[in-house]
PDB file of N, CA and C in Angstrom:
ATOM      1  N   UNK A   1       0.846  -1.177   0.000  1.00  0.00           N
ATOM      2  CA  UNK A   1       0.000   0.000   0.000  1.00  0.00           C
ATOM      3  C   UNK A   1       0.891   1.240   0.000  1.00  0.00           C
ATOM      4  N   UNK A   2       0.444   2.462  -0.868  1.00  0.00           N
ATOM      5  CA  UNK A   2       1.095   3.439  -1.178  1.00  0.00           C
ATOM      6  C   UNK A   2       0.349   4.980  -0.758  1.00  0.00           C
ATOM      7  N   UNK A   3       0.916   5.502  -0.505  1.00  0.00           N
ATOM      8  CA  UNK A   3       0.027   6.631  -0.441  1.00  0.00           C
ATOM      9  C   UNK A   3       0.566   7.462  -1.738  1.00  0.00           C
ATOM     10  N   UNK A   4      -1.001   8.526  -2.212  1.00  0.00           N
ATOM     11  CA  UNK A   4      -0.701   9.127  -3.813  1.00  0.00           C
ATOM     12  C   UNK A   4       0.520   9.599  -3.507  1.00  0.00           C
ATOM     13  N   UNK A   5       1.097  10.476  -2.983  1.00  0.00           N
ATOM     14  CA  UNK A   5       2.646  11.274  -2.760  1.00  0.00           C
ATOM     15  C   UNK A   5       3.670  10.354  -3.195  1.00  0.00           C
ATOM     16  N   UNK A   6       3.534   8.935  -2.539  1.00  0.00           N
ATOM     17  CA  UNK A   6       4.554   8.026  -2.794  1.00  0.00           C
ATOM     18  C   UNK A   6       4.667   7.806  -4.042  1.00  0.00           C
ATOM     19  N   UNK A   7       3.224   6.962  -5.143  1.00  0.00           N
ATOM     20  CA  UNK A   7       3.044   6.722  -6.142  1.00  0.00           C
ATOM     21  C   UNK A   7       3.235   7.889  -7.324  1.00  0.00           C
ATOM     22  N   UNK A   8       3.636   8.820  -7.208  1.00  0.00           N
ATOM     23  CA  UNK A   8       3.508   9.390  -8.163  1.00  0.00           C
ATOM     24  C   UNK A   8       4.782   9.935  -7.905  1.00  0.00           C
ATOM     25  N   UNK A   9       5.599   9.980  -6.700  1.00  0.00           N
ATOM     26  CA  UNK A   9       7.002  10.192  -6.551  1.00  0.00           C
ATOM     27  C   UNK A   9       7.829   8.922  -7.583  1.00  0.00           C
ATOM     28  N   UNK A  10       7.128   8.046  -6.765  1.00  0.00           N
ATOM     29  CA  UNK A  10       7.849   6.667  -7.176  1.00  0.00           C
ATOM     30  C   UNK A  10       7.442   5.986  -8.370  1.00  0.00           C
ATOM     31  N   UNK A  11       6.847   6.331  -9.366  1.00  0.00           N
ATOM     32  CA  UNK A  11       5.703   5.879 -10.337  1.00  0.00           C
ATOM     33  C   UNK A  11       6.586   4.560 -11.133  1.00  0.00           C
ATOM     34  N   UNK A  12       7.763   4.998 -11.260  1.00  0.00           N
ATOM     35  CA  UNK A  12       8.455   3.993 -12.252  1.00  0.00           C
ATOM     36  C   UNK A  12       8.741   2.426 -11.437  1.00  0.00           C
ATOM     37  N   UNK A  13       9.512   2.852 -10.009  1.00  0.00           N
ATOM     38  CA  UNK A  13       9.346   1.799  -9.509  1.00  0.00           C
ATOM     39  C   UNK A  13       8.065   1.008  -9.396  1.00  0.00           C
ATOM     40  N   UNK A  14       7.182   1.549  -8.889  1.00  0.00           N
ATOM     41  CA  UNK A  14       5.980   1.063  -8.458  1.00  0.00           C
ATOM     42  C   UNK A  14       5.647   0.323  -9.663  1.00  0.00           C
ATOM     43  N   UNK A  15       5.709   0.707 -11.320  1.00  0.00           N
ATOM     44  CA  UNK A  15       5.319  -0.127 -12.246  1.00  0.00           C
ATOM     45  C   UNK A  15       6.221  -1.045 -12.938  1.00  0.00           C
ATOM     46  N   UNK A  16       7.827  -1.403 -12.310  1.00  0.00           N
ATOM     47  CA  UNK A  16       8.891  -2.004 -12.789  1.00  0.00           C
ATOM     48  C   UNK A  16       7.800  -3.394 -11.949  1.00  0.00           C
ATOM     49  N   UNK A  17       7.608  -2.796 -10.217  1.00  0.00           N
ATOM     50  CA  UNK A  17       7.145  -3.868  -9.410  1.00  0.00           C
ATOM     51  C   UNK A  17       5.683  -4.654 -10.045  1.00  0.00           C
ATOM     52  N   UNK A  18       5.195  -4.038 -10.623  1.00  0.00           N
ATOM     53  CA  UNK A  18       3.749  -4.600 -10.922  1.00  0.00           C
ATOM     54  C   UNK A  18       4.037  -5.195 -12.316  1.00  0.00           C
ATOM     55  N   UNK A  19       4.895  -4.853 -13.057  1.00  0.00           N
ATOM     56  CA  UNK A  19       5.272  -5.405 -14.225  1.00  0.00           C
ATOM     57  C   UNK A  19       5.670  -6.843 -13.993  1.00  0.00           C
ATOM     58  N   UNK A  20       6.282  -7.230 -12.587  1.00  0.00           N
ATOM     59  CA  UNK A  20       6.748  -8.302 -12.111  1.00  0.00           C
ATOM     60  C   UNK A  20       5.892  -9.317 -11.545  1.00  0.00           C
ATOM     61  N   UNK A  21       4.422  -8.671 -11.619  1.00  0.00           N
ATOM     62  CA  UNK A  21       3.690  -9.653 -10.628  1.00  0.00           C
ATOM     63  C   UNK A  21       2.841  -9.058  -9.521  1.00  0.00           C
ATOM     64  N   UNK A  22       3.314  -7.993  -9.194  1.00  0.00           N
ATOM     65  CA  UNK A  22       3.287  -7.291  -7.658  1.00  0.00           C
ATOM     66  C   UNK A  22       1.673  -6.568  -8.197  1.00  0.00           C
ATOM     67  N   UNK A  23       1.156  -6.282  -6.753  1.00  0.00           N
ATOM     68  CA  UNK A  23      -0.069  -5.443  -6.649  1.00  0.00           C
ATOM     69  C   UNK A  23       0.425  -4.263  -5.844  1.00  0.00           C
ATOM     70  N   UNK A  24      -0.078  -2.861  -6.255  1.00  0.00           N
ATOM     71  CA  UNK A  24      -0.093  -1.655  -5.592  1.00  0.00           C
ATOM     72  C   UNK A  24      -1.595  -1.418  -4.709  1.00  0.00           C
ATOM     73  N   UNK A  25      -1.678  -0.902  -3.751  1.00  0.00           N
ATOM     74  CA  UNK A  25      -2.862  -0.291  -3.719  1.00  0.00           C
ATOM     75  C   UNK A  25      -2.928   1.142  -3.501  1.00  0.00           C
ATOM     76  N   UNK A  26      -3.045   1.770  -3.649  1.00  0.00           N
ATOM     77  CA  UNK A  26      -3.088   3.800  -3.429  1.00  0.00           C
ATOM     78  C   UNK A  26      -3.924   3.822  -2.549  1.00  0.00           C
ATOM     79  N   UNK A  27      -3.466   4.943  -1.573  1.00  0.00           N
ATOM     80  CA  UNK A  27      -4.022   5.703  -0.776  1.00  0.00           C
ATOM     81  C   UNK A  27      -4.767   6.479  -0.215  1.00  0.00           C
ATOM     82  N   UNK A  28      -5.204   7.137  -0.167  1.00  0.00           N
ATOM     83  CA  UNK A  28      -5.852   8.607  -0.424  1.00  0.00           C
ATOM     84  C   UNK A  28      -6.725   9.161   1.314  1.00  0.00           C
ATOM     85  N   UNK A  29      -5.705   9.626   1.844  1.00  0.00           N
ATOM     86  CA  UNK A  29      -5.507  10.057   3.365  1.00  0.00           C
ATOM     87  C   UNK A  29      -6.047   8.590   3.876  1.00  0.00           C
ATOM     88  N   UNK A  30      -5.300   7.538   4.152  1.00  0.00           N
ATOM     89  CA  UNK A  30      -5.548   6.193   4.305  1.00  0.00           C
ATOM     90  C   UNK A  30      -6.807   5.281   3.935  1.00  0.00           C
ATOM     91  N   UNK A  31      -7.300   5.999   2.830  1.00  0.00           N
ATOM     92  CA  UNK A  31      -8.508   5.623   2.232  1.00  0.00           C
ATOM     93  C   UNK A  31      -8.059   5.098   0.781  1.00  0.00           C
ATOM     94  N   UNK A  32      -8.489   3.569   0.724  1.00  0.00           N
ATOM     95  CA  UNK A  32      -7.789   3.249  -0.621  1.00  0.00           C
ATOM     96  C   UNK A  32      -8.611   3.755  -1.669  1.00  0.00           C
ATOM     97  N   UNK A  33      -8.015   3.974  -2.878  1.00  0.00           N
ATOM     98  CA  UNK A  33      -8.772   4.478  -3.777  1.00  0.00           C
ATOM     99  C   UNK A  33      -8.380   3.831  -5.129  1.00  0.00           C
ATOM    100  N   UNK A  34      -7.274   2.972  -5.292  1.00  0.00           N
ATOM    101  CA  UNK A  34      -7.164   2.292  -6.290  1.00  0.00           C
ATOM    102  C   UNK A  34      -6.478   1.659  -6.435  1.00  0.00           C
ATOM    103  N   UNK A  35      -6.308   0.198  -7.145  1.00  0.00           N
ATOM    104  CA  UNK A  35      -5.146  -0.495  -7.731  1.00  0.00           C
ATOM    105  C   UNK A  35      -4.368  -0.481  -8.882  1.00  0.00           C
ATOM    106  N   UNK A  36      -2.937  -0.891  -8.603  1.00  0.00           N
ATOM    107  CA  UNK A  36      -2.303  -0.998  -9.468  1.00  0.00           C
ATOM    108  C   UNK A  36      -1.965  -2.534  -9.668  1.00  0.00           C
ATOM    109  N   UNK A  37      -2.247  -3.168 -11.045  1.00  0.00           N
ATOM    110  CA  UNK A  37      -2.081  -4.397 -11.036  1.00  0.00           C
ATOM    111  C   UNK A  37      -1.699  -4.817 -12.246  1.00  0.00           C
ATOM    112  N   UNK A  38      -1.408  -5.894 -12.314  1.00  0.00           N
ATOM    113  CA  UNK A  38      -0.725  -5.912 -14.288  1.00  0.00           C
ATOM    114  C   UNK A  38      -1.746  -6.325 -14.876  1.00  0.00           C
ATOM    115  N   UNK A  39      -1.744  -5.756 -16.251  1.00  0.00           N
ATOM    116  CA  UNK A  39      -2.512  -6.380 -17.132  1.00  0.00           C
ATOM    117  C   UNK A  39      -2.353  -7.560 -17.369  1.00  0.00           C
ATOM    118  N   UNK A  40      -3.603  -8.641 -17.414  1.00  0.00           N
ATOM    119  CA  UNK A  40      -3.914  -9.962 -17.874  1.00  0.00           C
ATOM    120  C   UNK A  40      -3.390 -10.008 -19.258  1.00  0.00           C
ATOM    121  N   UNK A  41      -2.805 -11.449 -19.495  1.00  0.00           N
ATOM    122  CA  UNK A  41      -2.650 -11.258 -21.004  1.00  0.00           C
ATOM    123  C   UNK A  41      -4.204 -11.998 -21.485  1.00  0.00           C
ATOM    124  N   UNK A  42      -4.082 -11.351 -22.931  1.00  0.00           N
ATOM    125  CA  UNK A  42      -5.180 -11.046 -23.406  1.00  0.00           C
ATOM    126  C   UNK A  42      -6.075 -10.469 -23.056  1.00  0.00           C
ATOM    127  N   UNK A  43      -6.124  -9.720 -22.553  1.00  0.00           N
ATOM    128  CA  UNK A  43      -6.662  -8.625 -21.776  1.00  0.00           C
ATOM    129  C   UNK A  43      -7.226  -7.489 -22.970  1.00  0.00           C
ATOM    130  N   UNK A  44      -6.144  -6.927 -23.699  1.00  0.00           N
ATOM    131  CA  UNK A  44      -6.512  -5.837 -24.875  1.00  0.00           C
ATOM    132  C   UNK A  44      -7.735  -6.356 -25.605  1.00  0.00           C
ATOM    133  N   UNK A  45      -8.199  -5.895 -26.769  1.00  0.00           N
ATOM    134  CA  UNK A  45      -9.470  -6.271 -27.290  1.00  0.00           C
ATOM    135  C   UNK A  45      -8.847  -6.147 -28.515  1.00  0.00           C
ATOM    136  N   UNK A  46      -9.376  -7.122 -29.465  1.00  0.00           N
ATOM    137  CA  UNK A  46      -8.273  -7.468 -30.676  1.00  0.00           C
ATOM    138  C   UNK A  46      -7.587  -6.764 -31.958  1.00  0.00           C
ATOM    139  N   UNK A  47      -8.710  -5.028 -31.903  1.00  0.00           N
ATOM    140  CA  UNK A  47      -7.556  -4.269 -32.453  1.00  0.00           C
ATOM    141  C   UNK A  47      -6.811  -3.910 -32.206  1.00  0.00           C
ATOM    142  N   UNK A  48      -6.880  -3.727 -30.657  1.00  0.00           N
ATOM    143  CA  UNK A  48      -5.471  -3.127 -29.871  1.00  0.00           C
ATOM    144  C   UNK A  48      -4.525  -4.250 -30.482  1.00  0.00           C
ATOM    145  N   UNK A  49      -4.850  -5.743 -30.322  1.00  0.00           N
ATOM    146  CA  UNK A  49      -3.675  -6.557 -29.875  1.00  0.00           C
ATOM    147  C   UNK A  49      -3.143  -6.433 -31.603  1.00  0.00           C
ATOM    148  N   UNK A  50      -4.352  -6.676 -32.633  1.00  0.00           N
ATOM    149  CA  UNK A  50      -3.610  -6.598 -34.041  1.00  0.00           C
ATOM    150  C   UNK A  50      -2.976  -4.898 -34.460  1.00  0.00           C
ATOM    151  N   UNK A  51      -3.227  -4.198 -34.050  1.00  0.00           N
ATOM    152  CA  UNK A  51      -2.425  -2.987 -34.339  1.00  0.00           C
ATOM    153  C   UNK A  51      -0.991  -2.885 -32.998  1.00  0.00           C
ATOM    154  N   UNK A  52      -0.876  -3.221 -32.286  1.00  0.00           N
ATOM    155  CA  UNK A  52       0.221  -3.679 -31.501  1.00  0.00           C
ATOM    156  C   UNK A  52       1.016  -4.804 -32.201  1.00  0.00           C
ATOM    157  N   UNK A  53       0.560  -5.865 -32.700  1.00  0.00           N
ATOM    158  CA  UNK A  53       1.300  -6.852 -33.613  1.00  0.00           C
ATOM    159  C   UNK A  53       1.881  -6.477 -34.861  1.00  0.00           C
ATOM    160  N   UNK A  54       0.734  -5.156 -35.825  1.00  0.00           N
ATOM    161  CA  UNK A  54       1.364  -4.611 -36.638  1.00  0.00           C
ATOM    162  C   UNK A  54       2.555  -4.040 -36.631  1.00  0.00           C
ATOM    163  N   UNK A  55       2.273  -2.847 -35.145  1.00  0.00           N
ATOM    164  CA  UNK A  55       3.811  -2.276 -34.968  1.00  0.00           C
ATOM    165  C   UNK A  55       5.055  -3.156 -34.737  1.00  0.00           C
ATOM    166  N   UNK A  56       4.758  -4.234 -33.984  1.00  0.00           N
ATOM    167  CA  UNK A  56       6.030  -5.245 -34.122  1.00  0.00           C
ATOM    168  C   UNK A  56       6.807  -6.006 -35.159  1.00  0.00           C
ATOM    169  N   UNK A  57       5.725  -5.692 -35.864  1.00  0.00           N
ATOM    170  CA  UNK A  57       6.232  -6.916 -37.521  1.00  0.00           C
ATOM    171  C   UNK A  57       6.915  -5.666 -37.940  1.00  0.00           C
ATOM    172  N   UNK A  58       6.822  -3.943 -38.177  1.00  0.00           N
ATOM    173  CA  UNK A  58       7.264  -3.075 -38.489  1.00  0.00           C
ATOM    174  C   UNK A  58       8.802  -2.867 -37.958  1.00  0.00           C
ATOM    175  N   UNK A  59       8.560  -3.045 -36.941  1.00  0.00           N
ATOM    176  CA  UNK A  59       9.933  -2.811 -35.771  1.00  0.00           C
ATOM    177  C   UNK A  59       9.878  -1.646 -34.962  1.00  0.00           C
ATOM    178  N   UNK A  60       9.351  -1.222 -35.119  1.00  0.00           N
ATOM    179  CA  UNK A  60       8.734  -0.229 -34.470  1.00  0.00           C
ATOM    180  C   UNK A  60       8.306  -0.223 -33.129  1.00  0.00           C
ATOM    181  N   UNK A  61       8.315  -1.497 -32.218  1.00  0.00           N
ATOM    182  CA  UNK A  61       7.523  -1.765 -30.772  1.00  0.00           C
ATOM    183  C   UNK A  61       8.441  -2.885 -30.819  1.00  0.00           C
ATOM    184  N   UNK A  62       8.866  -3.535 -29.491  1.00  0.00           N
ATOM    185  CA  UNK A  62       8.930  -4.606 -29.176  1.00  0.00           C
ATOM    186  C   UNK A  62       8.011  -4.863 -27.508  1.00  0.00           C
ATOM    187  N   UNK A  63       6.809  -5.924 -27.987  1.00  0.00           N
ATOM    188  CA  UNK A  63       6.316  -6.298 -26.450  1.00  0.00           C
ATOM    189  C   UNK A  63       7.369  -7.119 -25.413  1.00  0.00           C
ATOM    190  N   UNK A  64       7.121  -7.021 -24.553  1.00  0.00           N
ATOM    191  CA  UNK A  64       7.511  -7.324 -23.376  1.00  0.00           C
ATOM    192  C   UNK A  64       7.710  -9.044 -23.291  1.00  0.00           C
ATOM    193  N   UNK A  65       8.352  -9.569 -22.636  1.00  0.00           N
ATOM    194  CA  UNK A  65       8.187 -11.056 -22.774  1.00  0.00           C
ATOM    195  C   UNK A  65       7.444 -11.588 -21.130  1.00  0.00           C
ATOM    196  N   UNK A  66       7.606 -10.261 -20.356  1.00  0.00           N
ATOM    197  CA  UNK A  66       7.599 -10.523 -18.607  1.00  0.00           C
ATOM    198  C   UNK A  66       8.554 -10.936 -17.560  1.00  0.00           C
ATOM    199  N   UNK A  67       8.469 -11.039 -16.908  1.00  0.00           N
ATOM    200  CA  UNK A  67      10.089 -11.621 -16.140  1.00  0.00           C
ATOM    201  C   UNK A  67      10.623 -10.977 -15.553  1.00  0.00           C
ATOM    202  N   UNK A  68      11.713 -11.099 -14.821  1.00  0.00           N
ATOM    203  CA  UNK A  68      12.773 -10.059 -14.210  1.00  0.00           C
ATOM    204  C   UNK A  68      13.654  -9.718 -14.594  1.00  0.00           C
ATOM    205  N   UNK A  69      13.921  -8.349 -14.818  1.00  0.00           N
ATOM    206  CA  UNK A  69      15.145  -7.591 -15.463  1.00  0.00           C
ATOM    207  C   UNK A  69      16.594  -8.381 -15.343  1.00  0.00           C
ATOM    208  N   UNK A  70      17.169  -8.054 -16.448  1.00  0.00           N
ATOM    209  CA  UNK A  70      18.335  -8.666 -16.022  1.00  0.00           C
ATOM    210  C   UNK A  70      18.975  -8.087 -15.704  1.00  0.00           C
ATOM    211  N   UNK A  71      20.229  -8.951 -14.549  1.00  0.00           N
ATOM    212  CA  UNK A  71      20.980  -8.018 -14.067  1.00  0.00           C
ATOM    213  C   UNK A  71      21.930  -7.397 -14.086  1.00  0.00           C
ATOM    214  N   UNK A  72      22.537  -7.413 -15.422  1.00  0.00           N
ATOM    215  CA  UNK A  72      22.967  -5.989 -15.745  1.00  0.00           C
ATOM    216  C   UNK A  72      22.357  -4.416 -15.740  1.00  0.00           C
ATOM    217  N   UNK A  73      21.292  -4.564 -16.173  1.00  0.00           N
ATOM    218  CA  UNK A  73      20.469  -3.263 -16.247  1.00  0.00           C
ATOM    219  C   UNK A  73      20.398  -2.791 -14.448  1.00  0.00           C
ATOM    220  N   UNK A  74      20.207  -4.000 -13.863  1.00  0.00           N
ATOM    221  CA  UNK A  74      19.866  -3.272 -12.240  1.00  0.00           C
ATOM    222  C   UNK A  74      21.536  -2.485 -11.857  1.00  0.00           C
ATOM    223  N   UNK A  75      22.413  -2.746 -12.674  1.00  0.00           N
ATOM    224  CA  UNK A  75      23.874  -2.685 -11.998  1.00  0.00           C
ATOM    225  C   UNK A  75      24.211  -1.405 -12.239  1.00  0.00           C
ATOM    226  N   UNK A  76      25.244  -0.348 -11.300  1.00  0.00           N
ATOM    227  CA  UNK A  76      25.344   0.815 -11.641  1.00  0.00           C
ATOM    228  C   UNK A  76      26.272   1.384 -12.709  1.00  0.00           C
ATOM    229  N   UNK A  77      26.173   2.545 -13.700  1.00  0.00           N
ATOM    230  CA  UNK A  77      26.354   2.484 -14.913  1.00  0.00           C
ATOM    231  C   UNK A  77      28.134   3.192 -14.315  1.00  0.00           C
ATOM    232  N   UNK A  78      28.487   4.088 -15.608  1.00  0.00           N
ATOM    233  CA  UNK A  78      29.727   4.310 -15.347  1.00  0.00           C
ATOM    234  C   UNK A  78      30.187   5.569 -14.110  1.00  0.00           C
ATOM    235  N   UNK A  79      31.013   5.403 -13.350  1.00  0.00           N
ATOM    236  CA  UNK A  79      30.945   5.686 -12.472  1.00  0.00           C
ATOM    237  C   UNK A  79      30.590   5.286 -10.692  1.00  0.00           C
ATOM    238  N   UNK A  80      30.122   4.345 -11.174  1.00  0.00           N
ATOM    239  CA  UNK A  80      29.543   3.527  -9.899  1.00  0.00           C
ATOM    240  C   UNK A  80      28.284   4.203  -9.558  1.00  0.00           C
ATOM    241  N   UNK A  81      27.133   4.742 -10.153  1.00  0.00           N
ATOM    242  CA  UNK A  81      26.782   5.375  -9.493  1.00  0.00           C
ATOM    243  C   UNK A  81      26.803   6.405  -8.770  1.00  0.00           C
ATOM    244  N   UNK A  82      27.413   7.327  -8.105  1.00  0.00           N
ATOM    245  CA  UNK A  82      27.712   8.738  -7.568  1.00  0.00           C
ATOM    246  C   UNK A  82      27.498   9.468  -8.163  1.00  0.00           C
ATOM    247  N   UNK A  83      28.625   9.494  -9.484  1.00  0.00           N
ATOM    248  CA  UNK A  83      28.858  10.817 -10.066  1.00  0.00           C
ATOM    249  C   UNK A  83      27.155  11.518 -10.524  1.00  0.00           C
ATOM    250  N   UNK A  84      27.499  12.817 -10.514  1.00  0.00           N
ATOM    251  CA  UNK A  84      25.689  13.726 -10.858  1.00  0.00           C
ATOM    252  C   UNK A  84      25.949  13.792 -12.495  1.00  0.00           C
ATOM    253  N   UNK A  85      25.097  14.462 -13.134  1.00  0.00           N
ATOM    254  CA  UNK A  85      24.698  14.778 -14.337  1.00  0.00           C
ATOM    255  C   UNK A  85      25.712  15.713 -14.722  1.00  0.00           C
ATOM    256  N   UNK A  86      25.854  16.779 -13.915  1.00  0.00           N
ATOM    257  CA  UNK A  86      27.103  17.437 -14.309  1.00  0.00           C
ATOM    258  C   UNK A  86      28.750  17.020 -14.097  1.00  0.00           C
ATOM    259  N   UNK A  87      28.941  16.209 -13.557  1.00  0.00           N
ATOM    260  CA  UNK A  87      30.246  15.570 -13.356  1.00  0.00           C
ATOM    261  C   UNK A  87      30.320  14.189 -14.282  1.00  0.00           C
ATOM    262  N   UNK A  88      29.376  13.906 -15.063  1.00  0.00           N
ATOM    263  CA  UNK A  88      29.597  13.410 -16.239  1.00  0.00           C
ATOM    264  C   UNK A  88      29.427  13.915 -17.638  1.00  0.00           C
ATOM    265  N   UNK A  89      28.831  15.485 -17.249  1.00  0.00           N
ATOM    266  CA  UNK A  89      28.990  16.565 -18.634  1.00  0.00           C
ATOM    267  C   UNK A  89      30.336  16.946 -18.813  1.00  0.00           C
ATOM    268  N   UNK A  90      30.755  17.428 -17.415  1.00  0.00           N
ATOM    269  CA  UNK A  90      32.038  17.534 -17.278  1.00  0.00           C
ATOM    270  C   UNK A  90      33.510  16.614 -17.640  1.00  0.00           C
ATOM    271  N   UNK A  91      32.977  15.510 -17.683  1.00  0.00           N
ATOM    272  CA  UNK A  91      34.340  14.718 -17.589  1.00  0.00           C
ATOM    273  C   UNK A  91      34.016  14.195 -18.948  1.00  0.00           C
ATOM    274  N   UNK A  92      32.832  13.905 -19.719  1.00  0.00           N
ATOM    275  CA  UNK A  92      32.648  14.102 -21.520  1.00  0.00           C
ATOM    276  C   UNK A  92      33.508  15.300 -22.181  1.00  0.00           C
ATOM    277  N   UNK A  93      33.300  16.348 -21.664  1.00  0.00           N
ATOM    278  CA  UNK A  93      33.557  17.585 -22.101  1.00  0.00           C
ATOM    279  C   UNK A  93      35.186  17.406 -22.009  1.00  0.00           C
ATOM    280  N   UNK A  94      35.481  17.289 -21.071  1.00  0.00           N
ATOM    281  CA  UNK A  94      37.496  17.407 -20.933  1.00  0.00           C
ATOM    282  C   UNK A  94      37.847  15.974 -21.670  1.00  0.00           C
ATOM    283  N   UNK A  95      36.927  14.753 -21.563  1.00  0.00           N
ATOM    284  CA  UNK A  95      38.143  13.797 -22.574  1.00  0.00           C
ATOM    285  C   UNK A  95      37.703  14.288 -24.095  1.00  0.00           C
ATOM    286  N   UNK A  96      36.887  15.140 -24.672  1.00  0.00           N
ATOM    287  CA  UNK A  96      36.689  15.016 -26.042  1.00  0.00           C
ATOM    288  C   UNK A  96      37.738  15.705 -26.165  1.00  0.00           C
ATOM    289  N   UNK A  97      38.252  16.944 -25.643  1.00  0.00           N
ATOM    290  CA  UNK A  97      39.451  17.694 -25.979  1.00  0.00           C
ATOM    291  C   UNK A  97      40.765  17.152 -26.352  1.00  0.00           C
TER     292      UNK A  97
END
């Protein structure tokens, strides 16, 4: 359970987690007011799913397969993590020279 402040702070996590399986429920001054839950497959209604299939045969979309990220992506990028946005503008900027 989330309260809205959290969910909409946290929106990405909250839907990495539900992408996985997980249920949200929202808040609303400890009054629930809604779920977050994954879509069922087959769930869409079949133009969605054939104009979603179109874009894939295009290349244009790739759907999801489900599962857990792999873990490279969870791992921290260059820098270890720390460095800010500007201390990697910065240190782009002095090796291009």
């Amino acid at each position: 359970m989330v309260k809205i402040s959290n969910a909409k702070a946290h929106l990405s996590r909250h839907l990495e987690y539900v992408r996985r399986g997980g249920r949200i429920r929202i808040l609303d001054r400890d009054t629930p007011v809604a779920d977050l839950v994954p879509v069922e497959p087959g769930a869409l209604d079949s133009d969605d799913d054939r104009l979603l299939a179109a874009l894939e045969r295009r290349g244009v979309l790739r759907r999801g397969r489900g599962g857990p990220l792999p873990r490279e992506l969870l791992r921290p990028g260059p820098g270890g993590g720390r460095a800010g946005v500007l201390d990697a503008l910065l240190d782009e900027r002095r090796r291009s020279r």
